[in-house]
Structure formats: structure tokens, C-alpha cells
Protein backbone atom coordinates (compact mmCIF):
# COMPACT_ATOMS: atom_id res chain seq x y z
CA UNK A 1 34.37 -43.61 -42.15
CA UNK A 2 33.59 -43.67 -45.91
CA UNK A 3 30.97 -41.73 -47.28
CA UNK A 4 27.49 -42.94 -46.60
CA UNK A 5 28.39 -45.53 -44.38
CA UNK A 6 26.04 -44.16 -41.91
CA UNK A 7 23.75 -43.68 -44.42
CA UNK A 8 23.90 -47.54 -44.91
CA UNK A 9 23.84 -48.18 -41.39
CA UNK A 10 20.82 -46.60 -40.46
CA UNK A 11 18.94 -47.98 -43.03
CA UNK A 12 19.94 -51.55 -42.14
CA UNK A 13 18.75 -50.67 -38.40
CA UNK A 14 15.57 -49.80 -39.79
CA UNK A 15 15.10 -53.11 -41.91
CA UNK A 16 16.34 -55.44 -38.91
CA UNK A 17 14.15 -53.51 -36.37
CA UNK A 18 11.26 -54.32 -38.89
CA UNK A 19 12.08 -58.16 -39.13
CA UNK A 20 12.14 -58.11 -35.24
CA UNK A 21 8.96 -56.52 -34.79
CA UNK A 22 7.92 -58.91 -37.41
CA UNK A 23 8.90 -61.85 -35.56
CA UNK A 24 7.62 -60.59 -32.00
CA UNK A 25 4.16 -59.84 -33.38
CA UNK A 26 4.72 -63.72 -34.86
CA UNK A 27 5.31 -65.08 -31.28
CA UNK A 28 3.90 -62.96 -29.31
CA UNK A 29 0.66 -65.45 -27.96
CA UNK A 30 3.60 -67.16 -26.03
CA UNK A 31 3.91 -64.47 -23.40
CA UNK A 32 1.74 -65.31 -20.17
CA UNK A 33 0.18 -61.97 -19.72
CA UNK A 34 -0.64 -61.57 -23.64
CA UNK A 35 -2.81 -64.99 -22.98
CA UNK A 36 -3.87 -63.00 -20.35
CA UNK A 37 -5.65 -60.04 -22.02
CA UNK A 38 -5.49 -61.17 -25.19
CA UNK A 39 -3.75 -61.07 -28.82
CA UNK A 40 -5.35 -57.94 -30.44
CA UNK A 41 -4.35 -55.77 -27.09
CA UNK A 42 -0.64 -57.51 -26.83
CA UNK A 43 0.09 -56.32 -30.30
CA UNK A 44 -2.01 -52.87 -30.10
CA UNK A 45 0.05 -52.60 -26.69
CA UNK A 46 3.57 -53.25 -28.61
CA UNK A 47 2.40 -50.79 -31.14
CA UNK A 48 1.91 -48.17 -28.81
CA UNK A 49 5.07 -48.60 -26.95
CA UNK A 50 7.00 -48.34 -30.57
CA UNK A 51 5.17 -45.34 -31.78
CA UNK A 52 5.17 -43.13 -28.13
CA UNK A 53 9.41 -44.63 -28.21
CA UNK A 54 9.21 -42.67 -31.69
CA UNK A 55 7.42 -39.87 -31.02
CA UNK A 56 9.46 -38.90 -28.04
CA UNK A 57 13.30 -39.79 -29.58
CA UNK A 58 14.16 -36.45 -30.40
CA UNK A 59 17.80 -37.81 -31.84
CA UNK A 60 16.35 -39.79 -34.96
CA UNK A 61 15.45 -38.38 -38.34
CA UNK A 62 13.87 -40.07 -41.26
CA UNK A 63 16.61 -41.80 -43.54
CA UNK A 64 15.07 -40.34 -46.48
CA UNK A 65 14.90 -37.11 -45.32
CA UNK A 66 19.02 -37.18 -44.64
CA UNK A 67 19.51 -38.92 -48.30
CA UNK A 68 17.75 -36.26 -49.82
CA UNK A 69 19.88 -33.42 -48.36
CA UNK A 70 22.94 -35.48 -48.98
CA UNK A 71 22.06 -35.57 -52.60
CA UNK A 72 20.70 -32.00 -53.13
CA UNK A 73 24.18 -31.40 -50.95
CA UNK A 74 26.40 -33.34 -53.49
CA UNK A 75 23.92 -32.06 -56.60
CA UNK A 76 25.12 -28.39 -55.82
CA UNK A 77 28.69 -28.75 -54.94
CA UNK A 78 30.85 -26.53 -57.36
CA UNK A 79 33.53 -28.46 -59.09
CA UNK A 80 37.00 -26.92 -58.94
């Protein structure tokens, strides 16, 4: 792969997994058991199965995080 394809990739998961959320927080009243119990504890529920899904994913690591120690990577490189 070219360099900072993955780079690119990740960062377009992040900004379609933020329109999704988006869009399920949007609709989320059409659910039966959100009716159930209510809007504020459907979303405060979906919010606390995203964060605890963070919290225990051991494999991800913040994009900016990986840009900056591809740059100070690339910043240090000797040249021939």
C-alpha cells in the first residue's frame, strides 16, 4: 500500500462511524423498547455501549497520536 493510506483509512472510519452515530441518535425514537423507557436513556444507553466498546478495544489507537509519530518519524529521517 502507499504511504499513509492507512492513515487515510482510519480517519475516514472515524468520520463515517460519527455520521452513523449521528443518524442513529436521529432515529432512534423509532425503536419499540426506546418508546419504552424513553429517549434520554436510549441515547445515554447507546453512549455507554460506544464508550465501554472503546474502553475495552485494546487494538485501536488515536489517529492523531499515530500521525504525530509518523511525522516526528519522517521529521528525523537522515537523508543519504
Amino acid at each position: 500500500m502507499g504511504a499513509g493510506v492507512d492513515d487515510n483509512a482510519q480517519f475516514e472510519l472515524a468520520v463515517a462511524a460519527a455520521i452513523g452515530l449521528a443518524l442513529a441518535f436521529d432515529r432512534l425514537d423509532v425503536i419499540p423498547i426506546v418508546r419504552r423507557v424513553g429517549l434520554k436513556r436510549g441515547r445515554a444507553a447507546v453512549l455507554l455501549i460506544l464508550c465501554v466498546r472503546l474502553l475495552i478495544s485494546g487494538r485501536s489507537e488515536p489517529f492523531f497520536w499515530r500521525s504525530a509519530a509518523s511525522s516526528a518519524t519522517i521529521c528525523n529521517a537522515k537523508l543519504p
